[in-house]
PDB file of N, CA and C in Angstrom:
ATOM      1  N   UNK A   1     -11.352  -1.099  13.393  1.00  0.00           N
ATOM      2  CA  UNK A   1     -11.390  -1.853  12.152  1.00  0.00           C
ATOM      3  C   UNK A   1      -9.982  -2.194  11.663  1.00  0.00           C
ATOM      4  N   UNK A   2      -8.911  -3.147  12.595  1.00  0.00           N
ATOM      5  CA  UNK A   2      -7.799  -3.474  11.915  1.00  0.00           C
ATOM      6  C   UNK A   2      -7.967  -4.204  10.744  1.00  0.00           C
ATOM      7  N   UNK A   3      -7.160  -3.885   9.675  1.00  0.00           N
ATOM      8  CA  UNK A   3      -6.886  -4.774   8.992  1.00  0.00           C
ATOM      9  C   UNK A   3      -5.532  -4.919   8.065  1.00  0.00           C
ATOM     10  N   UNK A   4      -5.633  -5.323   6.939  1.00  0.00           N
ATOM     11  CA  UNK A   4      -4.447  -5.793   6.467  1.00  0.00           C
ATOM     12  C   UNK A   4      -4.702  -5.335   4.866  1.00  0.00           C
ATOM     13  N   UNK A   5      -3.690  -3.798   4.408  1.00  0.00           N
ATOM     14  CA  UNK A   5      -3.872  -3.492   3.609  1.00  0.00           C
ATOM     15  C   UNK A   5      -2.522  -3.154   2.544  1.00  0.00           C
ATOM     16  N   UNK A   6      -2.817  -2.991   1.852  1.00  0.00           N
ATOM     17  CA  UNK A   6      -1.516  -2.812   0.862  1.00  0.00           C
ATOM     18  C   UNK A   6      -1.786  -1.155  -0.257  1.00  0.00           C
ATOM     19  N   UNK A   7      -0.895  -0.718   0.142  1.00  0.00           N
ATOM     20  CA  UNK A   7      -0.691   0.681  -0.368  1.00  0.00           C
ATOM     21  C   UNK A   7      -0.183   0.890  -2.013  1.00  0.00           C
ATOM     22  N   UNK A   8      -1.177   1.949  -2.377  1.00  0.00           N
ATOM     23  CA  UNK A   8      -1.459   2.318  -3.846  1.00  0.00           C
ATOM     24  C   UNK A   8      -0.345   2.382  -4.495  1.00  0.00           C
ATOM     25  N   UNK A   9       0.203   3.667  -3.782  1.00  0.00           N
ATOM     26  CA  UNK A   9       1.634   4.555  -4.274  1.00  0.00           C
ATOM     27  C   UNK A   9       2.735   3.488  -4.603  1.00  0.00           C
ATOM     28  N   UNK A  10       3.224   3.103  -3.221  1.00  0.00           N
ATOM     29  CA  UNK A  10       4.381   1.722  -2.814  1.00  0.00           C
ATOM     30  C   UNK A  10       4.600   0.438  -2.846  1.00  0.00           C
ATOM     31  N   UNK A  11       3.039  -0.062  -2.359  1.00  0.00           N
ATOM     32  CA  UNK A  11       2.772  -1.445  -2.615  1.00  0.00           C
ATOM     33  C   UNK A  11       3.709  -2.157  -1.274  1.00  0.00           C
ATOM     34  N   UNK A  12       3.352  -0.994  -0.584  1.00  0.00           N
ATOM     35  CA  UNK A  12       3.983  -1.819   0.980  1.00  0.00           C
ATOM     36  C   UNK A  12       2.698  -2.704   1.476  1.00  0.00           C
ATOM     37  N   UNK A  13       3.055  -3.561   2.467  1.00  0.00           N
ATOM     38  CA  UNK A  13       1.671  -4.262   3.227  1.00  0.00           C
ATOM     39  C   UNK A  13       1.792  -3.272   4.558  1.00  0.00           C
ATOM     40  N   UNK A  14       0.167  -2.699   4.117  1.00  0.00           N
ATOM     41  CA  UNK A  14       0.079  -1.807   6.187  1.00  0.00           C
ATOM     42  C   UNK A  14      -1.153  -2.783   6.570  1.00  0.00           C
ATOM     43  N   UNK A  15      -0.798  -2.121   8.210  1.00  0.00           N
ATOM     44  CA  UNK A  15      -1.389  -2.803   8.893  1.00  0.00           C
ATOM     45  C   UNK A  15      -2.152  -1.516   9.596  1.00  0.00           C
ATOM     46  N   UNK A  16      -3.280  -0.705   9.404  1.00  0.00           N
ATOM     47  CA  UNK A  16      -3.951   0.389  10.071  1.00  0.00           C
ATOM     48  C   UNK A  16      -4.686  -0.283  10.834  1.00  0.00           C
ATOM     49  N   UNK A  17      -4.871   0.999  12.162  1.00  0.00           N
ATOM     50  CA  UNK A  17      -6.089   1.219  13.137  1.00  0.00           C
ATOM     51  C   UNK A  17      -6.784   2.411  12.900  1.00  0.00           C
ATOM     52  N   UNK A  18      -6.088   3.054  13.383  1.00  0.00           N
ATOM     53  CA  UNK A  18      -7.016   4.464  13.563  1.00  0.00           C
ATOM     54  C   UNK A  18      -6.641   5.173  12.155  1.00  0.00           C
ATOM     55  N   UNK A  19      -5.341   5.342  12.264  1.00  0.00           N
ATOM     56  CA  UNK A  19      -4.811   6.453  11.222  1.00  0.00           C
ATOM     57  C   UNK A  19      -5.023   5.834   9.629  1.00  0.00           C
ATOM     58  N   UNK A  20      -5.442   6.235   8.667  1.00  0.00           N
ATOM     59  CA  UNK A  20      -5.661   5.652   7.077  1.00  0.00           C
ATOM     60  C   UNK A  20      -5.016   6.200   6.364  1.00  0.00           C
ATOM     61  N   UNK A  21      -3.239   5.963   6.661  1.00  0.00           N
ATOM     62  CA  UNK A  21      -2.025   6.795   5.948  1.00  0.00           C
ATOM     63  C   UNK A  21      -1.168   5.325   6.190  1.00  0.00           C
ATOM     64  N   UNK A  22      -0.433   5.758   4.856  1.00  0.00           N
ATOM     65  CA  UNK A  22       0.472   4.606   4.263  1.00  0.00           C
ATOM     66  C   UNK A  22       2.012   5.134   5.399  1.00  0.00           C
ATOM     67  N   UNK A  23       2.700   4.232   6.304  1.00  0.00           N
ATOM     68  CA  UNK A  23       3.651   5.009   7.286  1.00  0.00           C
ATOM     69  C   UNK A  23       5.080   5.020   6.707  1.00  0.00           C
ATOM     70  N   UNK A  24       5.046   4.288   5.297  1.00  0.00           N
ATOM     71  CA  UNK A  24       5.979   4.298   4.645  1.00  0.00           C
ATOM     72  C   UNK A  24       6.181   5.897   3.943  1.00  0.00           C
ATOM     73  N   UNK A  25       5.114   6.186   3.208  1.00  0.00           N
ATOM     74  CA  UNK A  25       4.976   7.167   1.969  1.00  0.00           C
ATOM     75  C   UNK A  25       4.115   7.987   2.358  1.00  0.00           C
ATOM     76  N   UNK A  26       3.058   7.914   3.187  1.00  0.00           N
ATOM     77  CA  UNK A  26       2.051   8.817   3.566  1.00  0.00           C
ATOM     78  C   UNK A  26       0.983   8.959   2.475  1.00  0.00           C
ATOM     79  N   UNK A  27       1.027   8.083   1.797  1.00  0.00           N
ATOM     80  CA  UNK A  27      -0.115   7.931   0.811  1.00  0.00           C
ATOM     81  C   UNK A  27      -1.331   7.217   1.487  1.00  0.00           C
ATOM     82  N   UNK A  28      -3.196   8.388   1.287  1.00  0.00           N
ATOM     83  CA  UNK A  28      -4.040   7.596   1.851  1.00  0.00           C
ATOM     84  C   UNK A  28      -4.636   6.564   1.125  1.00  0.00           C
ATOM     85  N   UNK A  29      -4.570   6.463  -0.177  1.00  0.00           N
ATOM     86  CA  UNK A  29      -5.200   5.437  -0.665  1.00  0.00           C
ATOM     87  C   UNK A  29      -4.771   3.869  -0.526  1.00  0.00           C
ATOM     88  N   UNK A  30      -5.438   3.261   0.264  1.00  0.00           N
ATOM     89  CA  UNK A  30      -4.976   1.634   0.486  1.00  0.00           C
ATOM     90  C   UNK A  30      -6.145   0.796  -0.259  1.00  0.00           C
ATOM     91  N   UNK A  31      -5.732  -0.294  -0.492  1.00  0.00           N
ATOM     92  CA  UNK A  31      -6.289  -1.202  -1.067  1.00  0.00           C
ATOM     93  C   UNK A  31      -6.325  -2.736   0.390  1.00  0.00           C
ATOM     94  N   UNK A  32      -7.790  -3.219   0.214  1.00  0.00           N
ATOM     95  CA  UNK A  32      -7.946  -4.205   1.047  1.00  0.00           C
ATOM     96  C   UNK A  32      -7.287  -5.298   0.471  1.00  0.00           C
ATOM     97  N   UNK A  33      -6.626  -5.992   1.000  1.00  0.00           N
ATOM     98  CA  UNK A  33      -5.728  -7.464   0.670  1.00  0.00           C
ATOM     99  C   UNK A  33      -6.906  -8.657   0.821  1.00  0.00           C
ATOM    100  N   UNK A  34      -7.243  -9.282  -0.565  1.00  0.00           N
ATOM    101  CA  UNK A  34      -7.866 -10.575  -0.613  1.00  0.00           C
ATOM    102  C   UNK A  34      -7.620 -11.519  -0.153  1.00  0.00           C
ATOM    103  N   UNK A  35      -8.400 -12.636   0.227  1.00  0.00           N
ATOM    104  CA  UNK A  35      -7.743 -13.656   0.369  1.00  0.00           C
ATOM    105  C   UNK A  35      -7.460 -14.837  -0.781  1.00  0.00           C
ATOM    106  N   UNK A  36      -7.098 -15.931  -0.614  1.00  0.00           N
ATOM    107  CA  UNK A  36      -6.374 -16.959  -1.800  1.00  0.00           C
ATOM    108  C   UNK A  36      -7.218 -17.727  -2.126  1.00  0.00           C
ATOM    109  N   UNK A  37      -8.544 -17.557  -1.511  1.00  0.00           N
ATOM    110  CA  UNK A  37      -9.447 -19.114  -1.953  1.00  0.00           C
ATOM    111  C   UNK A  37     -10.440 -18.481  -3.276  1.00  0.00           C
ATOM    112  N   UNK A  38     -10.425 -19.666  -3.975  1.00  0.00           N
ATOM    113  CA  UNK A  38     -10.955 -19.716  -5.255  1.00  0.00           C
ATOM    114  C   UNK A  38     -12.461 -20.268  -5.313  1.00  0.00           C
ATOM    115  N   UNK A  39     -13.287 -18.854  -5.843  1.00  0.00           N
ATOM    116  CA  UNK A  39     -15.319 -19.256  -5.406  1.00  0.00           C
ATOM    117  C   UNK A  39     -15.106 -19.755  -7.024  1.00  0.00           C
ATOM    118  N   UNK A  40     -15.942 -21.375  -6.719  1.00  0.00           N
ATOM    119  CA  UNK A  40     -16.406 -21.865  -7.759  1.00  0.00           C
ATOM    120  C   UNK A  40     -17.933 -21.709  -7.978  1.00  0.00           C
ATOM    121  N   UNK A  41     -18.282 -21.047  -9.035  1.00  0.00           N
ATOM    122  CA  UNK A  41     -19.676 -20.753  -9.041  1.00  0.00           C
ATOM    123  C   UNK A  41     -20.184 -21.597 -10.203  1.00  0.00           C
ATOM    124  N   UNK A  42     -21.218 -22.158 -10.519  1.00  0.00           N
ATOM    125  CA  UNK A  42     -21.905 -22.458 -11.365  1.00  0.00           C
ATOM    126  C   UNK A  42     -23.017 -21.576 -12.476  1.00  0.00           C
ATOM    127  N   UNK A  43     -22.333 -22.077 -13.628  1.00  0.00           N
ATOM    128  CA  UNK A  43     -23.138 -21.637 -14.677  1.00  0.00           C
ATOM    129  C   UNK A  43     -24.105 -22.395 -14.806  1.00  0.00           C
ATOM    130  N   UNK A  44     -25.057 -20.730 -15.069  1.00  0.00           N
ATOM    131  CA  UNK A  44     -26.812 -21.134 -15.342  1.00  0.00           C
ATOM    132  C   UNK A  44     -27.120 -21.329 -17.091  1.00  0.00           C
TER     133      UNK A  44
END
């Protein structure tokens, strides 16, 4: 499950595989990185 995450503590961008540790700080809590597109939804 690579992906592209950004760390709690530091606010570095990681990039994990296996391991779910920040390699900067060793902090496990990461946050998933969104992407930029904007959902236009309609009001009911």
């Amino acid at each position: 499950m690579p992906g592209s995450y950004k760390c709690a503590r530091c606010k570095q961008k990681v990039e994990i595989d296996i391991n779910v540790r920040c390699p900067f700080c060793g902090h496990r809590i990461l946050f998933k990185e969104r992407g930029a597109a904007i959902k236009d939804l309609k009001a009911r």
